[in-house]
PDB file of N, CA and C in Angstrom:
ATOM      1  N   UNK A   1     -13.419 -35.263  -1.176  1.00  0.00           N
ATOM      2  CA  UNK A   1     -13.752 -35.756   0.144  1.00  0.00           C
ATOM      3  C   UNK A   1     -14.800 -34.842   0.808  1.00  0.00           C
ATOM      4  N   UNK A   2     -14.732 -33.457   1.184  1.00  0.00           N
ATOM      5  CA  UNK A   2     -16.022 -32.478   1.398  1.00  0.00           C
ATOM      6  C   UNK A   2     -16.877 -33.091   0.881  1.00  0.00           C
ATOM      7  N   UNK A   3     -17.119 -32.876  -0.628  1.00  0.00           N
ATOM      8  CA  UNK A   3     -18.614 -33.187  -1.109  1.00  0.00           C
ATOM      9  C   UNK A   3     -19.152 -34.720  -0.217  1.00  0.00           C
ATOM     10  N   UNK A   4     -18.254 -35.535   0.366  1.00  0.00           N
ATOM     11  CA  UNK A   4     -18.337 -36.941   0.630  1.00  0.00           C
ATOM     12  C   UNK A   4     -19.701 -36.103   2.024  1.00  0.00           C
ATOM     13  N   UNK A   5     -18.622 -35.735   2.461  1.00  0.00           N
ATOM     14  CA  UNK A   5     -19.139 -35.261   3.972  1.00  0.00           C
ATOM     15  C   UNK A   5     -20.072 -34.175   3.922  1.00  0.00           C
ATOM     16  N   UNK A   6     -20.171 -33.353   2.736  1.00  0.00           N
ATOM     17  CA  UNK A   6     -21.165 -32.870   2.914  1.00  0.00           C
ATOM     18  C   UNK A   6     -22.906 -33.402   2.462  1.00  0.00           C
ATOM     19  N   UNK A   7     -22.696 -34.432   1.722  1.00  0.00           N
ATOM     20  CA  UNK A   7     -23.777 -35.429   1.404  1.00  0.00           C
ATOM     21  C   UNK A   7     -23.964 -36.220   2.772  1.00  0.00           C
ATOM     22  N   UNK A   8     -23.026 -36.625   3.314  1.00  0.00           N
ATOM     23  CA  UNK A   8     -23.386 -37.019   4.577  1.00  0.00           C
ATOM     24  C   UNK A   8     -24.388 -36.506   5.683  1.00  0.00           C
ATOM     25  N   UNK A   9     -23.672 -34.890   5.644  1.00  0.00           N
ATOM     26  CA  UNK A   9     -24.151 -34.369   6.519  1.00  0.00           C
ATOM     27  C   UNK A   9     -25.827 -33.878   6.514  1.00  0.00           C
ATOM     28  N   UNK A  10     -25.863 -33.840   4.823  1.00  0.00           N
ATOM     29  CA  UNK A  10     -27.012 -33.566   4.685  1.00  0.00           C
ATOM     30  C   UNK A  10     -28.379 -34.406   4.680  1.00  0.00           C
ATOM     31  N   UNK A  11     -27.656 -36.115   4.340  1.00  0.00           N
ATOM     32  CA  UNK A  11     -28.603 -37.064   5.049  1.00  0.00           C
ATOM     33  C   UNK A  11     -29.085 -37.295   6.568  1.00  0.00           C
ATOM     34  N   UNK A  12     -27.982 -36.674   7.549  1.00  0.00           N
ATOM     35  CA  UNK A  12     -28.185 -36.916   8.864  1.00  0.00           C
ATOM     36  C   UNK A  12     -29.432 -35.682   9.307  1.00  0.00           C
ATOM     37  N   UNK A  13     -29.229 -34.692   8.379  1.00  0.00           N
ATOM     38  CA  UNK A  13     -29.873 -33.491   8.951  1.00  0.00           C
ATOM     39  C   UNK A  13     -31.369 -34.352   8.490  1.00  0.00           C
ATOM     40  N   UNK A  14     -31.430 -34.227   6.969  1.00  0.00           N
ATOM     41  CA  UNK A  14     -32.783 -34.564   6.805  1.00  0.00           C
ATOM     42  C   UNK A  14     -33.267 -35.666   7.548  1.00  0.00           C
ATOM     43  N   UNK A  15     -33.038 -36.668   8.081  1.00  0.00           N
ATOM     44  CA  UNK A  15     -33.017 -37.992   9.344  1.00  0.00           C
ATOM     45  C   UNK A  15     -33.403 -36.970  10.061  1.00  0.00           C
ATOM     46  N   UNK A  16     -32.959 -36.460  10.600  1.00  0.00           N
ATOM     47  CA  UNK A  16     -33.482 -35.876  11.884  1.00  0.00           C
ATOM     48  C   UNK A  16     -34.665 -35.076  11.659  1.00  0.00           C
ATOM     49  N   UNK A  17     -34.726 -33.974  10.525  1.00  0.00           N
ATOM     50  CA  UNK A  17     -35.896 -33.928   9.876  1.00  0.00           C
ATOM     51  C   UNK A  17     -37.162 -34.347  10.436  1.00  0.00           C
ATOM     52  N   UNK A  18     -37.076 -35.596   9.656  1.00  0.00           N
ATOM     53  CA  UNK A  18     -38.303 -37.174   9.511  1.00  0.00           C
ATOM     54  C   UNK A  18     -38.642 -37.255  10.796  1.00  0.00           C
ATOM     55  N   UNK A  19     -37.436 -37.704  11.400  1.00  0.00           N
ATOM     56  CA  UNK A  19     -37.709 -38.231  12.596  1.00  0.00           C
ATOM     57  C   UNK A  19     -38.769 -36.736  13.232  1.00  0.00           C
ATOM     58  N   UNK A  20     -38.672 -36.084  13.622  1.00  0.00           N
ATOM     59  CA  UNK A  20     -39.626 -34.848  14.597  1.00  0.00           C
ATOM     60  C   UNK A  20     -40.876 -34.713  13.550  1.00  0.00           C
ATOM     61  N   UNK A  21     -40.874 -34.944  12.404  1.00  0.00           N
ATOM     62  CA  UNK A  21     -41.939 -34.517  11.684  1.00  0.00           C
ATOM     63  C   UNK A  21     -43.370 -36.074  12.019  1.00  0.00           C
ATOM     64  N   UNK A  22     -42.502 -36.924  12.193  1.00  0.00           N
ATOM     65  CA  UNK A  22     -43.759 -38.104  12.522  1.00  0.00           C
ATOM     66  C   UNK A  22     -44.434 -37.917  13.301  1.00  0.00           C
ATOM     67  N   UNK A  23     -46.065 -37.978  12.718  1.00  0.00           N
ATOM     68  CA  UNK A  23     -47.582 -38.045  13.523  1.00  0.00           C
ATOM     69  C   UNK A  23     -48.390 -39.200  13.356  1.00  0.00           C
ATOM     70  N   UNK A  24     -48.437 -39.509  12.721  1.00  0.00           N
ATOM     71  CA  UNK A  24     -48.905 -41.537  12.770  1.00  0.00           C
ATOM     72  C   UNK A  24     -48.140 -42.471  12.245  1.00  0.00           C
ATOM     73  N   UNK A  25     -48.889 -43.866  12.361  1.00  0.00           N
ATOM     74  CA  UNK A  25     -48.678 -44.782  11.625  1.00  0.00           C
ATOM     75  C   UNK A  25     -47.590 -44.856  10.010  1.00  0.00           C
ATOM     76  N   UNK A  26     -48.491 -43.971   9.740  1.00  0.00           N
ATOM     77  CA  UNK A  26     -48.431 -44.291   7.952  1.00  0.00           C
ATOM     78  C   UNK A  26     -46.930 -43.319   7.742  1.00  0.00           C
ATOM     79  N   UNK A  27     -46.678 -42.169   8.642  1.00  0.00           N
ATOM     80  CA  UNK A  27     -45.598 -41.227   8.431  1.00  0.00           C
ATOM     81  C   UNK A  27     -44.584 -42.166   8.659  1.00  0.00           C
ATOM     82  N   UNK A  28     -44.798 -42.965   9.980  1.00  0.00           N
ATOM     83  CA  UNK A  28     -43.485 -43.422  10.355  1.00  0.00           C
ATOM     84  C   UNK A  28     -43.136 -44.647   9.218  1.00  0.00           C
ATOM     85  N   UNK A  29     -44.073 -45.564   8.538  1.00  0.00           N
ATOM     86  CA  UNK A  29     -43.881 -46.295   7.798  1.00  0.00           C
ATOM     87  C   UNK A  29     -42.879 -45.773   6.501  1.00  0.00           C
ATOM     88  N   UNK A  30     -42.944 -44.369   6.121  1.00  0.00           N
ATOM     89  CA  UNK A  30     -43.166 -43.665   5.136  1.00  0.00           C
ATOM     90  C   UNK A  30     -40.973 -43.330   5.048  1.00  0.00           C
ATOM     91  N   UNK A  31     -40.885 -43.077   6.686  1.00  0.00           N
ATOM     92  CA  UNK A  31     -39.942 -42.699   7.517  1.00  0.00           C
ATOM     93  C   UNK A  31     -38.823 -44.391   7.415  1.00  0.00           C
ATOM     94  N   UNK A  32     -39.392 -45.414   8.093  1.00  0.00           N
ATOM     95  CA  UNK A  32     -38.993 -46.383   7.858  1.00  0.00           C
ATOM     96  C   UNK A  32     -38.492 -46.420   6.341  1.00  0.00           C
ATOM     97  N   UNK A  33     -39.003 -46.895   5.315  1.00  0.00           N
ATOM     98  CA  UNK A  33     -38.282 -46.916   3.976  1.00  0.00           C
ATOM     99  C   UNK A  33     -37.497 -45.923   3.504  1.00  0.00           C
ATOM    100  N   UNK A  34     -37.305 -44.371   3.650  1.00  0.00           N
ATOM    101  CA  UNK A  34     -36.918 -43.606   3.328  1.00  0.00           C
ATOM    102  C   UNK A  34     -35.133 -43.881   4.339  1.00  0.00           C
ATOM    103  N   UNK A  35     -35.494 -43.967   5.657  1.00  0.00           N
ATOM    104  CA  UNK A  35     -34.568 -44.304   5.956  1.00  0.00           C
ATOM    105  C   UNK A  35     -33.526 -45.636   5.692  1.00  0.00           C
ATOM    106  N   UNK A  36     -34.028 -47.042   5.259  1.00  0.00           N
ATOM    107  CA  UNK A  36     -33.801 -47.998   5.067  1.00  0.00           C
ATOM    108  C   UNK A  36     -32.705 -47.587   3.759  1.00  0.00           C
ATOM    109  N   UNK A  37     -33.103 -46.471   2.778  1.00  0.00           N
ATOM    110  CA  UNK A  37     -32.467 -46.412   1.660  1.00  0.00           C
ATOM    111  C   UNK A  37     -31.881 -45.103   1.817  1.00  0.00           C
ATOM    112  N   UNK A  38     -31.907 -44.555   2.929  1.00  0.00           N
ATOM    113  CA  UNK A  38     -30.911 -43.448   3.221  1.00  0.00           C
ATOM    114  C   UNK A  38     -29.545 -43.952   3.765  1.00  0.00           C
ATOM    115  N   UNK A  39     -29.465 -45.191   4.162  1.00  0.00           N
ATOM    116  CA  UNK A  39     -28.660 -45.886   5.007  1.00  0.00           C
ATOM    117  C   UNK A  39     -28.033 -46.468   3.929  1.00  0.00           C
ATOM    118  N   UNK A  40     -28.746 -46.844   2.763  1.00  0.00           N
ATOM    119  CA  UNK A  40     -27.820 -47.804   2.321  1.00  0.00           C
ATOM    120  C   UNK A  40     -27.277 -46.299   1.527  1.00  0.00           C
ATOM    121  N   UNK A  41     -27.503 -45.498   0.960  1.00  0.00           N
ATOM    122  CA  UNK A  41     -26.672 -44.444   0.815  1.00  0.00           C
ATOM    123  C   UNK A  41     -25.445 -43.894   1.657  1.00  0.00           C
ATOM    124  N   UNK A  42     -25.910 -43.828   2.645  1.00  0.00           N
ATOM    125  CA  UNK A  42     -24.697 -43.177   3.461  1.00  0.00           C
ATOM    126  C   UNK A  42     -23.506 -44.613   4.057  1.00  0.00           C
ATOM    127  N   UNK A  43     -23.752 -45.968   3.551  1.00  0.00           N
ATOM    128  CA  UNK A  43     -23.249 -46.864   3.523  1.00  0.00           C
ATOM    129  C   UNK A  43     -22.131 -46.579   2.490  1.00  0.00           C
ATOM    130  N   UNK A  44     -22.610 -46.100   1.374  1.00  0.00           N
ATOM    131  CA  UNK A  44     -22.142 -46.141  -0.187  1.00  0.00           C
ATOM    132  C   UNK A  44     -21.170 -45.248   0.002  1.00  0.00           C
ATOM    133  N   UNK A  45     -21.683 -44.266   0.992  1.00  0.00           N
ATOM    134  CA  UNK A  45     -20.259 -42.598   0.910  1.00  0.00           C
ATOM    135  C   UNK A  45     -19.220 -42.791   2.237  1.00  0.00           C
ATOM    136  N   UNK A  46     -19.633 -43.918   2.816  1.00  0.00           N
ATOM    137  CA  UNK A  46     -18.593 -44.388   3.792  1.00  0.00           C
ATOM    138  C   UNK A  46     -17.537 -45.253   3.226  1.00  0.00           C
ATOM    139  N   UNK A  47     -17.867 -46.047   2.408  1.00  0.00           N
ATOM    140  CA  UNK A  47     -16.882 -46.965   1.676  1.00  0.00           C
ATOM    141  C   UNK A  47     -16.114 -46.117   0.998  1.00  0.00           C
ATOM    142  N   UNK A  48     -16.543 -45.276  -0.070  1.00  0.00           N
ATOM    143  CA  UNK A  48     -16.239 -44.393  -0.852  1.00  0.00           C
ATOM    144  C   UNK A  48     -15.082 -43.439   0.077  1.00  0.00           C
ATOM    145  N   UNK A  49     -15.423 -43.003   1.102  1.00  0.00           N
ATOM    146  CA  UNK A  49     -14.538 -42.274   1.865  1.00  0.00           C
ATOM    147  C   UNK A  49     -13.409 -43.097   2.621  1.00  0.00           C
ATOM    148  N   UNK A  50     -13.791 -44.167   2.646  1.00  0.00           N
ATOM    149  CA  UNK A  50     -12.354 -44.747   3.087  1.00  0.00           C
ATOM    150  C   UNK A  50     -11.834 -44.943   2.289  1.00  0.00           C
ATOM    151  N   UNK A  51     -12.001 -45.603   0.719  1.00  0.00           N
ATOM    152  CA  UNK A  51     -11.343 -45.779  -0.191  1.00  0.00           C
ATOM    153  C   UNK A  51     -10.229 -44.917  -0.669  1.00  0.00           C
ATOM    154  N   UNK A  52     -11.039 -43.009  -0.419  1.00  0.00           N
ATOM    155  CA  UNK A  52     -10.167 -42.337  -0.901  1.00  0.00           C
ATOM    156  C   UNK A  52      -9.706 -42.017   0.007  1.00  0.00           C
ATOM    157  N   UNK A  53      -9.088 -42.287   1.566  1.00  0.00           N
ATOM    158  CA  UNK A  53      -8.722 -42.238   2.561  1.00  0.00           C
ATOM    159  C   UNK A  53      -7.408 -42.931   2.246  1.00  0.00           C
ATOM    160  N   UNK A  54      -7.688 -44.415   1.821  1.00  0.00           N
ATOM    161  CA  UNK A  54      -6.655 -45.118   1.762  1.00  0.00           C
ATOM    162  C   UNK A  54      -6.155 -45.054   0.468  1.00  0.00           C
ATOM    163  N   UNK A  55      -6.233 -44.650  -0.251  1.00  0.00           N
ATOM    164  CA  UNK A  55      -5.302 -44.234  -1.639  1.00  0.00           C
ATOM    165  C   UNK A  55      -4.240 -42.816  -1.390  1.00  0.00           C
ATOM    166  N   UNK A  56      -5.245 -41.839  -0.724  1.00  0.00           N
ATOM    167  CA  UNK A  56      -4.805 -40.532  -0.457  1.00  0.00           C
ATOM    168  C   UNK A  56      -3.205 -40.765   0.740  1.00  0.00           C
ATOM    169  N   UNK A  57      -3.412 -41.530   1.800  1.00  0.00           N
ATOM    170  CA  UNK A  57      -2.530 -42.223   2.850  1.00  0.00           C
ATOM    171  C   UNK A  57      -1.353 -42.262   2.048  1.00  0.00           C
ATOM    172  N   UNK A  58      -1.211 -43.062   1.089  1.00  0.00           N
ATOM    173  CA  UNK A  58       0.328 -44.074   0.309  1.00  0.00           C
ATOM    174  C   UNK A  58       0.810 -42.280   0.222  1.00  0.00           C
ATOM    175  N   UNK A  59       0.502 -41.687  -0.151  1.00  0.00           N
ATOM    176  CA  UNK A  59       1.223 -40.261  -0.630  1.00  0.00           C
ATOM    177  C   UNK A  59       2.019 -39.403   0.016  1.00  0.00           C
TER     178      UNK A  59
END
């Protein structure tokens, strides 16, 4: 579960990252897709963390 949250945490940091580092157009475009598939990642470790949320629970 850590490693869950610490992959998490480390997508939010780099997000925030991106986000202050944009100076035009083309960054934020660049920003847009990176995020689009950072999301569906941190989608993937949310499921994943409830899953083992709710297995871990019955015990």
């Amino acid at each position: 579960m850590q490693h869950i949250e610490d992959k998490q945490k480390e997508i939010y940091i780099e997000n925030s990252s991106w986000k202050r580092s944009i100076k035009n157009e083309e960054q934020y475009r660049e920003y847009q897709i990176w995020h689009v598939e950072a999301q569906e990642t941190l989608d993937k470790l949310k499921q994943k963390k409830g899953r083992y949320r709710r297995c871990n629970a019955s015990y």
